[in-house]
Protein backbone atom coordinates (compact mmCIF):
# COMPACT_ATOMS: atom_id res chain seq x y z
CA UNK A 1 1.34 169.63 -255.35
CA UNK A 2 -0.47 166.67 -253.48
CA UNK A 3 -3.70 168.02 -252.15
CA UNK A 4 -3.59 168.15 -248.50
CA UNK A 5 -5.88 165.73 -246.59
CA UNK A 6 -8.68 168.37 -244.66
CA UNK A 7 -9.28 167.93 -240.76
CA UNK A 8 -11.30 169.50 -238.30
CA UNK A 9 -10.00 170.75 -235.39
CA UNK A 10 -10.72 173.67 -232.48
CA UNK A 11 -9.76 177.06 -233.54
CA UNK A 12 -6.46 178.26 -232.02
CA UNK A 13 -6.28 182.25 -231.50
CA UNK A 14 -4.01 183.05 -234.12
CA UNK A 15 -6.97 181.66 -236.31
CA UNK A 16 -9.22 184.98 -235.38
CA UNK A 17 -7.70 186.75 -238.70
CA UNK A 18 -8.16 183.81 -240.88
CA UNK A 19 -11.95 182.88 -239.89
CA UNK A 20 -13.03 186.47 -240.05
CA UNK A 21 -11.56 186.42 -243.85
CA UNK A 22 -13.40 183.59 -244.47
CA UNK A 23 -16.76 184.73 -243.08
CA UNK A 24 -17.16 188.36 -244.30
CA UNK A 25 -17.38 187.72 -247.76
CA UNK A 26 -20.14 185.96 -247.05
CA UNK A 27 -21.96 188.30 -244.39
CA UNK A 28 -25.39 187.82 -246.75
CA UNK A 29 -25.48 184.51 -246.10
CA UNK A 30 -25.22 184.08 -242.81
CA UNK A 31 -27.26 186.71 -241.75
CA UNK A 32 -29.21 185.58 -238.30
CA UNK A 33 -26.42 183.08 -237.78
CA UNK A 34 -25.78 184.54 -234.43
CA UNK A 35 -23.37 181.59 -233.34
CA UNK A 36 -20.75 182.32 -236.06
CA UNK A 37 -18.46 185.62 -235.58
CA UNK A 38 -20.08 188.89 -236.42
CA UNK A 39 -16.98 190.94 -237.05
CA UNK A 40 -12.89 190.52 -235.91
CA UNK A 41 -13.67 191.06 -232.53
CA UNK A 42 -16.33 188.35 -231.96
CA UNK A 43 -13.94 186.29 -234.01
CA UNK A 44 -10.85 186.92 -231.88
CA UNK A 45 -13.48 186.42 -228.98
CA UNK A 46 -14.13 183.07 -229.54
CA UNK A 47 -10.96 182.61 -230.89
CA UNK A 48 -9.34 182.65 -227.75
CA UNK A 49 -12.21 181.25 -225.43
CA UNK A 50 -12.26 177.90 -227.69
CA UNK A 51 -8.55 178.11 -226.40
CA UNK A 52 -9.16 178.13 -222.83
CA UNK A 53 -11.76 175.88 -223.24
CA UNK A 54 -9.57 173.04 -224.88
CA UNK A 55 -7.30 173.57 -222.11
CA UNK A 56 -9.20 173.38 -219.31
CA UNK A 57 -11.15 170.31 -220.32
CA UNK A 58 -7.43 169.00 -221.17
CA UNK A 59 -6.57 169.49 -217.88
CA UNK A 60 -10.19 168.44 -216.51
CA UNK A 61 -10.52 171.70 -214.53
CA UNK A 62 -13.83 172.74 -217.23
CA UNK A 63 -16.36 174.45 -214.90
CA UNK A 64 -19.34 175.54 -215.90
CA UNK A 65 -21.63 178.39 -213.74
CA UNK A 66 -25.16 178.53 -213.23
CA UNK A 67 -26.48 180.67 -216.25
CA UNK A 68 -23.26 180.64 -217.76
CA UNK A 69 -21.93 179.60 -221.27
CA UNK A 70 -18.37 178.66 -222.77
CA UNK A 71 -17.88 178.92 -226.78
CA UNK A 72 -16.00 176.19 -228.71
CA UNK A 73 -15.26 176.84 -232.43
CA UNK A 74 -13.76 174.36 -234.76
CA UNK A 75 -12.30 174.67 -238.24
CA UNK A 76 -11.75 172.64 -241.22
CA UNK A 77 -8.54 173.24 -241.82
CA UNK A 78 -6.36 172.17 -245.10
CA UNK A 79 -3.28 173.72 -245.06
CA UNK A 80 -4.64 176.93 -247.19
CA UNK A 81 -4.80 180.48 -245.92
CA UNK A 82 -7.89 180.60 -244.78
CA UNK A 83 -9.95 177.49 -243.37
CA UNK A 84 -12.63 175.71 -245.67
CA UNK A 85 -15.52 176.11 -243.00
CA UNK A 86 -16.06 176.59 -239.19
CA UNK A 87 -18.45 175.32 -236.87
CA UNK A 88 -18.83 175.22 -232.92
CA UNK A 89 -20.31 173.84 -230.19
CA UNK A 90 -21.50 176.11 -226.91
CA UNK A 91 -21.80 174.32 -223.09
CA UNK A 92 -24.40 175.57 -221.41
CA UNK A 93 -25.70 175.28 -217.65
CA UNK A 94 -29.10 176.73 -216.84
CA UNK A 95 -29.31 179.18 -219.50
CA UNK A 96 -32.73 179.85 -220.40
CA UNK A 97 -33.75 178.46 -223.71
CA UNK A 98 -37.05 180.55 -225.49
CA UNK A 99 -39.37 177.81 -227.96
CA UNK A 100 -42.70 177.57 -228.88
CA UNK A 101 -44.68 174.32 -228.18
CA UNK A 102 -48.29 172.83 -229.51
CA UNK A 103 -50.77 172.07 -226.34
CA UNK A 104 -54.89 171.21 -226.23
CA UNK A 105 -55.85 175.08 -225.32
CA UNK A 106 -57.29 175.11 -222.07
CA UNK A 107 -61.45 174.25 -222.85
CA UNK A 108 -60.00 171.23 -224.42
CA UNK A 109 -61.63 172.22 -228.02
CA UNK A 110 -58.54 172.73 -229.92
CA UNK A 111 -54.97 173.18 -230.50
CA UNK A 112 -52.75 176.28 -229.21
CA UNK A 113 -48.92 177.45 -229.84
CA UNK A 114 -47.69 178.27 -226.59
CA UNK A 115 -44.30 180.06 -226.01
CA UNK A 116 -41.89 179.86 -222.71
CA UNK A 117 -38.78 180.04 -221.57
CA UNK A 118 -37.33 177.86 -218.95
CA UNK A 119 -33.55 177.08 -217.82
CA UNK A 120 -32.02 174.42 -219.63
CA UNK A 121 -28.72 172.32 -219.44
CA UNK A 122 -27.48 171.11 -222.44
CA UNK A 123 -24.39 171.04 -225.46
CA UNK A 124 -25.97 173.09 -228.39
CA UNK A 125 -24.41 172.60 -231.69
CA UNK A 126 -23.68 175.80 -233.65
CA UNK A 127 -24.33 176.90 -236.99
CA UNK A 128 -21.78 175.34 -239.73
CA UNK A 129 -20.15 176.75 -242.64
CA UNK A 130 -18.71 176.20 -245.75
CA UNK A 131 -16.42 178.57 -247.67
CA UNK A 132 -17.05 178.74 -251.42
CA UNK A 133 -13.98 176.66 -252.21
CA UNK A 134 -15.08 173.87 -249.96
CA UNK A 135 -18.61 173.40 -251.10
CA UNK A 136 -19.28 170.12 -253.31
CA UNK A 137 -16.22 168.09 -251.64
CA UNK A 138 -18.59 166.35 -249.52
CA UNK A 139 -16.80 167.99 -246.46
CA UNK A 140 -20.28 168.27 -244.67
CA UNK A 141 -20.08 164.85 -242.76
CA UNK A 142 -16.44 166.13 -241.14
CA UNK A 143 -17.52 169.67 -240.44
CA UNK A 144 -21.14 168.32 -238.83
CA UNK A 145 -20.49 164.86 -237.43
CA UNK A 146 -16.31 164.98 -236.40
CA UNK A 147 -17.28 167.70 -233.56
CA UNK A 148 -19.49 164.75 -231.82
CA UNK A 149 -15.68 162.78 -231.76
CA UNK A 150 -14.00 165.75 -229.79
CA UNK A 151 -17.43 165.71 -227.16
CA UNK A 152 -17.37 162.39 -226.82
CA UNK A 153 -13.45 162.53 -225.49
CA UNK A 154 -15.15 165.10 -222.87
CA UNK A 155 -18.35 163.73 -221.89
CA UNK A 156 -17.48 163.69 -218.36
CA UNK A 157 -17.19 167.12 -218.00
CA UNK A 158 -19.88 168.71 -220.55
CA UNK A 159 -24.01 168.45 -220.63
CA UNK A 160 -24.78 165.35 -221.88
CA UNK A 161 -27.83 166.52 -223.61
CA UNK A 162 -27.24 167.61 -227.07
CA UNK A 163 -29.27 170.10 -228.72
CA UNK A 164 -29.07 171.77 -232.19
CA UNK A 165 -31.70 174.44 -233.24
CA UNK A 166 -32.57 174.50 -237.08
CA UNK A 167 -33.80 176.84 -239.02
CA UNK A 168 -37.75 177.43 -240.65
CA UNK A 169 -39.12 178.44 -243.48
CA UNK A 170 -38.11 181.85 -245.40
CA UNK A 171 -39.84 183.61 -247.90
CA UNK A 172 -38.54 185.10 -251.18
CA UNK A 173 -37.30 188.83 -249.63
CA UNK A 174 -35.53 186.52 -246.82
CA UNK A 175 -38.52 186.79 -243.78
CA UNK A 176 -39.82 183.93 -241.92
CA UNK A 177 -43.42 183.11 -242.32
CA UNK A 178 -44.11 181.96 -238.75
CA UNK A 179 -42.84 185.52 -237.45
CA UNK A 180 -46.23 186.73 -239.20
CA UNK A 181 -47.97 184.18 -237.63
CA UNK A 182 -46.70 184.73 -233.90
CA UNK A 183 -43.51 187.30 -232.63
CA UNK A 184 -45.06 190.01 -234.90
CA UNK A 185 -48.21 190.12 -232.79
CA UNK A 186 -46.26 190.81 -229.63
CA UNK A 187 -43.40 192.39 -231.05
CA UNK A 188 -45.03 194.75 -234.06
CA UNK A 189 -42.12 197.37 -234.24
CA UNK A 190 -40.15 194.37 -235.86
CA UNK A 191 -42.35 193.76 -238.69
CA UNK A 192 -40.29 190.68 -240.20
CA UNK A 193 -38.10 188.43 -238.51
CA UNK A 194 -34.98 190.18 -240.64
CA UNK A 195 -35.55 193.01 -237.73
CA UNK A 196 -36.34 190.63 -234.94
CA UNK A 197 -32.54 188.33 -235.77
CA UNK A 198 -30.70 192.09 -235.69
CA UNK A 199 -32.39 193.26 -232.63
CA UNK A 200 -31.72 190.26 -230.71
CA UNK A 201 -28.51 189.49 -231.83
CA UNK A 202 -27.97 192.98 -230.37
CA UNK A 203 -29.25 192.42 -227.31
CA UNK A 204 -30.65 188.53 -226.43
CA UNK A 205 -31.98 189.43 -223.14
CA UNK A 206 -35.38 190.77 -225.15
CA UNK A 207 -36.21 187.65 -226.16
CA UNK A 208 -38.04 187.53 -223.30
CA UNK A 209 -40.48 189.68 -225.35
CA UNK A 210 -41.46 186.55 -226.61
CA UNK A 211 -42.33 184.28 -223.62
CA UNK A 212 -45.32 183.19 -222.26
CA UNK A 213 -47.82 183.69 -225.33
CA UNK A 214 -50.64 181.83 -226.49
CA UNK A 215 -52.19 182.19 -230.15
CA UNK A 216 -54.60 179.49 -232.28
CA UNK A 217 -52.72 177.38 -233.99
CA UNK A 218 -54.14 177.96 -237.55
CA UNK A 219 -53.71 176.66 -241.16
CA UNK A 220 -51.42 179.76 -241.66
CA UNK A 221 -49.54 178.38 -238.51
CA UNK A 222 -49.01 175.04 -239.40
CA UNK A 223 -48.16 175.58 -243.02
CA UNK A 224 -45.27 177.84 -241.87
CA UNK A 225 -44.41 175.60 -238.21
CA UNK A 226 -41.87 172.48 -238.43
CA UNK A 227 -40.19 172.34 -241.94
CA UNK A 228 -36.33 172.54 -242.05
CA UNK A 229 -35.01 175.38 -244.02
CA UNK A 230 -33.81 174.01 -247.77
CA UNK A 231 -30.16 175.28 -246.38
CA UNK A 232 -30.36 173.35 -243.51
CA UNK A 233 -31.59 170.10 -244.90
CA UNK A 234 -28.10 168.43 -245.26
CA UNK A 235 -27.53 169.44 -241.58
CA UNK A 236 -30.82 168.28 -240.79
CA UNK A 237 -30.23 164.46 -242.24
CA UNK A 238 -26.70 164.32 -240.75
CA UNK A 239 -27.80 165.16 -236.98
CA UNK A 240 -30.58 162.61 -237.78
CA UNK A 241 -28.09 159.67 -238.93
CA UNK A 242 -26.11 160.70 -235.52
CA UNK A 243 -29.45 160.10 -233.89
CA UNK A 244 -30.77 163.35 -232.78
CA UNK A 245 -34.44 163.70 -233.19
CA UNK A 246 -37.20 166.44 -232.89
CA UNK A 247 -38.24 167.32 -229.39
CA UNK A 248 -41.23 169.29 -229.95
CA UNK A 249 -39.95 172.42 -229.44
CA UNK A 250 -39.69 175.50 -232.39
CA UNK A 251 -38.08 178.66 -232.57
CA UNK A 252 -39.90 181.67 -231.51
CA UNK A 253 -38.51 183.51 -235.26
CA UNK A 254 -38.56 181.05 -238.01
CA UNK A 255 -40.28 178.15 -236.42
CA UNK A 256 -37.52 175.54 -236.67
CA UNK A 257 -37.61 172.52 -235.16
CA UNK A 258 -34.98 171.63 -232.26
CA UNK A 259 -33.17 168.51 -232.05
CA UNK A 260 -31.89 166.33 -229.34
CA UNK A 261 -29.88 163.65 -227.95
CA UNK A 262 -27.89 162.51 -224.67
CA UNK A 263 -24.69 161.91 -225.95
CA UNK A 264 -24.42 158.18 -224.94
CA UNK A 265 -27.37 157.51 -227.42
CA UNK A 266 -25.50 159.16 -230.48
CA UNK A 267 -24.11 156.97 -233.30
CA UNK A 268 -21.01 158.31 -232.95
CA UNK A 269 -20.56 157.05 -228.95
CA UNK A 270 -22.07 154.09 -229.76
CA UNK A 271 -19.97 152.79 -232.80
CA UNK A 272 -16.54 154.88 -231.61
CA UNK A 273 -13.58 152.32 -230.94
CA UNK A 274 -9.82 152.97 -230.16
CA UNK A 275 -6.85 151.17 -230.98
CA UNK A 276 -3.21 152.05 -231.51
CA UNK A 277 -2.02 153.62 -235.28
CA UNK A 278 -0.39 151.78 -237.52
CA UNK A 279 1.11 153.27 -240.75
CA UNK A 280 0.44 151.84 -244.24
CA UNK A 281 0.47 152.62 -247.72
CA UNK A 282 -2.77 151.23 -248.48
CA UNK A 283 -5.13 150.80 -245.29
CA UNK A 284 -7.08 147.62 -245.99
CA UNK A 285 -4.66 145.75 -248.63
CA UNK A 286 -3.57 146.04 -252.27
CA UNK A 287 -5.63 149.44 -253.65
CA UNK A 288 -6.80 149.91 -250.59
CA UNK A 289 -9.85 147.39 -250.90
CA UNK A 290 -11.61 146.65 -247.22
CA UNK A 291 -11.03 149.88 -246.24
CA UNK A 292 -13.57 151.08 -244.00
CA UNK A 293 -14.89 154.73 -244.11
CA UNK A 294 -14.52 156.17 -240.87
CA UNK A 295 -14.03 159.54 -239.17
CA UNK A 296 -10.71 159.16 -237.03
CA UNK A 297 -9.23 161.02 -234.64
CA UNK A 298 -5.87 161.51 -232.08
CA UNK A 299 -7.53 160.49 -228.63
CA UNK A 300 -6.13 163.60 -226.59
CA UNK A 301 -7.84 166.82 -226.18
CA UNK A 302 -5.00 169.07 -226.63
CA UNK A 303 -4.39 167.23 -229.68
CA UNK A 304 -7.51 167.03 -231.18
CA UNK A 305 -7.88 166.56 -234.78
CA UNK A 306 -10.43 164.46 -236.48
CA UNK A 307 -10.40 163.25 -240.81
CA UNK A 308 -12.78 161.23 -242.83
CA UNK A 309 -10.68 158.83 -244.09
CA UNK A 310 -10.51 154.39 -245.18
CA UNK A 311 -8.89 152.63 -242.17
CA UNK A 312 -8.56 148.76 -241.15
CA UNK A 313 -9.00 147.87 -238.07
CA UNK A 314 -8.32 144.57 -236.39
CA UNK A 315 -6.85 143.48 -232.79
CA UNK A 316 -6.76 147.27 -230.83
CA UNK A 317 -4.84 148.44 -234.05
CA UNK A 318 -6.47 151.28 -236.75
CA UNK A 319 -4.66 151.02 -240.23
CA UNK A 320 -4.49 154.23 -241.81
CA UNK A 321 -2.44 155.95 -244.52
CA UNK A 322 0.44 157.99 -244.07
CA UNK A 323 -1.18 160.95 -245.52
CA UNK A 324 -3.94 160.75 -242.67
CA UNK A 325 -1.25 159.95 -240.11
CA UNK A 326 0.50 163.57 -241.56
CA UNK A 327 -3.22 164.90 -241.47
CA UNK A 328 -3.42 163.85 -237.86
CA UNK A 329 0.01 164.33 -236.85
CA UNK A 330 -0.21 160.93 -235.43
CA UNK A 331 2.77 158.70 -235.24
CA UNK A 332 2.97 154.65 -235.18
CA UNK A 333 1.35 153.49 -231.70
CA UNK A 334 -0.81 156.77 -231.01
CA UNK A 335 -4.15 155.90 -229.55
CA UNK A 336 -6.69 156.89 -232.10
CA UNK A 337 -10.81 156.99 -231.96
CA UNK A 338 -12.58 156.06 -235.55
CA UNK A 339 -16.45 155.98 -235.65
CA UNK A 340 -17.45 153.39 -239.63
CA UNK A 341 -19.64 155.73 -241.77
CA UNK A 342 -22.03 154.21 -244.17
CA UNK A 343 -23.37 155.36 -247.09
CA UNK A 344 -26.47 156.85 -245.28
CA UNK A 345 -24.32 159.39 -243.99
CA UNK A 346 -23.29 160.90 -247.63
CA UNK A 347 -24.49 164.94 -248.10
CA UNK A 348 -24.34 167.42 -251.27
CA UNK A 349 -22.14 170.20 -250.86
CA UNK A 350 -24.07 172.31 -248.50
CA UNK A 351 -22.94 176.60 -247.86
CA UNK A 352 -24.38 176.94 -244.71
CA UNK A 353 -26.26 174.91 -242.31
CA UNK A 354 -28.27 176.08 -239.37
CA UNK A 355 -27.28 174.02 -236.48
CA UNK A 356 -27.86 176.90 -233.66
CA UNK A 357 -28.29 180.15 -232.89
């Protein structure tokens, strides 16, 4: 049987069952991830609030509230049982975001980690992953990158700023290093940051625990401050080629940096053309030579699905095979979006990536 060509597109809520299967296996791993489902019921949650989501900004009514949030989750999806990984996106409008800056302490003499929490706009990307059958198949660019092709069919109606939180350092037994070096001073009864992800997964309101401290920043502090988890790396390297960069700001647990972007300035906005599908055998000529390696997508929200595929392109048309066109479920003349790849934008076959909390 012909492999089936893998797309990403939003989770629909008969998917709950499905992403839940794929996830729990794997509960070890993506401990702390507190984006992705904890059990069925956050699954079916989000599940069917990715659904009203697609259709209200397929309708344009998408509204978001002061201090309120809406949950979008995607899955790579290949015609198997259960989907090859899942990611997400979550809108946000004045929620208040919790990070740790450096600042000249106050006599001017030195440097001090400061920690805050202020209300913030923005589109945070969530935490990615790959099921053990999808890792090594170079899937990471689709799963990572081909959400920023569904936002940038919305960007009128979502934050323009993009934001993705990665994760710090870990030790050996799983802690973060930079918990020692700041939360555990101000909250000791969570003695690594193991205890401090449960308890505020549980209950997120007490990070505020963790706002408006001051400590030295320290050799101990700046050994453990800034580096990208080994996990996250991949993820790290992708949201750079889409042209995210650091803004200073570090988780309060792990002391990952966070990443941003307005969505105009991304790669993917700024290289994205449309033209109409046309159906061929081999996109580019003869074995395919020319072909260009793109991510493509149906341009229609409630028909969202994106594939990293070779296309042509030339005069308002996009060449691409009839296996992608299945993929897509895109017939001759549908208007399609395709952002080129280049080489720069290859990963290894990451399981998880940390791309929010």
């Amino acid at each position: 049987m012909t492999a089936v060509q893998a797309v990403l597109r939003p989770a629909r809520e008969a998917d709950a069952g499905a992403v839940w299967a794929l996830l729990e296996p794997s509960a070890d791993e993506v401990i702390g991830l507190s984006s992705l489902p904890a059990d069925a019921a956050a699954a079916s949650r989000i599940c069917g609030q990715t659904a009203e989501t697609v259709a209200d900004l397929a309708t344009g009514s998408f509204h978001l509230t002061a201090g309120g949030h809406r949950r979008l989750l995607f899955v790579v999806d290949a015609g198997e049982d259960l989907p090859l990984g899942v990611t997400g996106v979550t809108f946000k409008r004045d929620v208040p975001n919790l990070a740790v800056q450096v600042a000249t302490s106050a006599d001017g003499l030195g440097l001090i980690m400061a920690s805050r929490s202020a209300p913030w706009t923005r589109t945070e990307l969530d935490s990615t992953f790959l099921g053990p059958a999808a890792r090594g198949r170079h899937l990471g660019t689709l799963l990572s990158r081909g959400r920023f092709m569904f936002l940038h069919l919305v960007a009128s109606q979502i934050p323009s700023t993009i934001a993705s939180h990665l994760r710090g350092r870990f030790d050996d037994d799983g802690s973060a290093p930079f918990w020692r070096c700041f939360g555990a001073h101000f909250a000791p009864d969570w003695a690594r940051s193991t205890e401090a992800e449960r308890a505020l997964t549980g209950d997120p309101a007490r990070l505020e625990r963790l706002a408006g401290h001051r400590l030295p920043l320290t050799a101990e502090v700046l050994e453990s401050l800034g580096p990208v988890n080994v996990a996250s790396l991949p993820a790290f390297h992708l949201l750079r080629a889409e042209g995210l960069s650091p803004n200073g700001m570090y988780d309060p647990i792990d002391g990952g940096p966070t990443l941003v972007a307005d969505i105009a300035d991304t790669v993917t906005g700024r290289l994205r053309l449309h033209g109409r599908a046309r159906l061929a055998d081999e996109p580019g000529g003869p074995g395919g030579e020319g072909a260009i390696d793109a991510l493509v997508s149906v341009a229609g929200v409630d028909r969202f699905r994106v594939t990293r595929a070779g296309i042509a392109v030339d005069d308002g048309t996009i060449h691409i095979g009839r296996a992608v066109a299945a993929a897509l479920r895109a017939e001759a003349d549908d208007l399609l979006a395709a952002t080129p790849l280049g080489t720069e934008h290859e990963e290894p076959g990451a399981a998880v990536e940390e791309v929010g909390r």
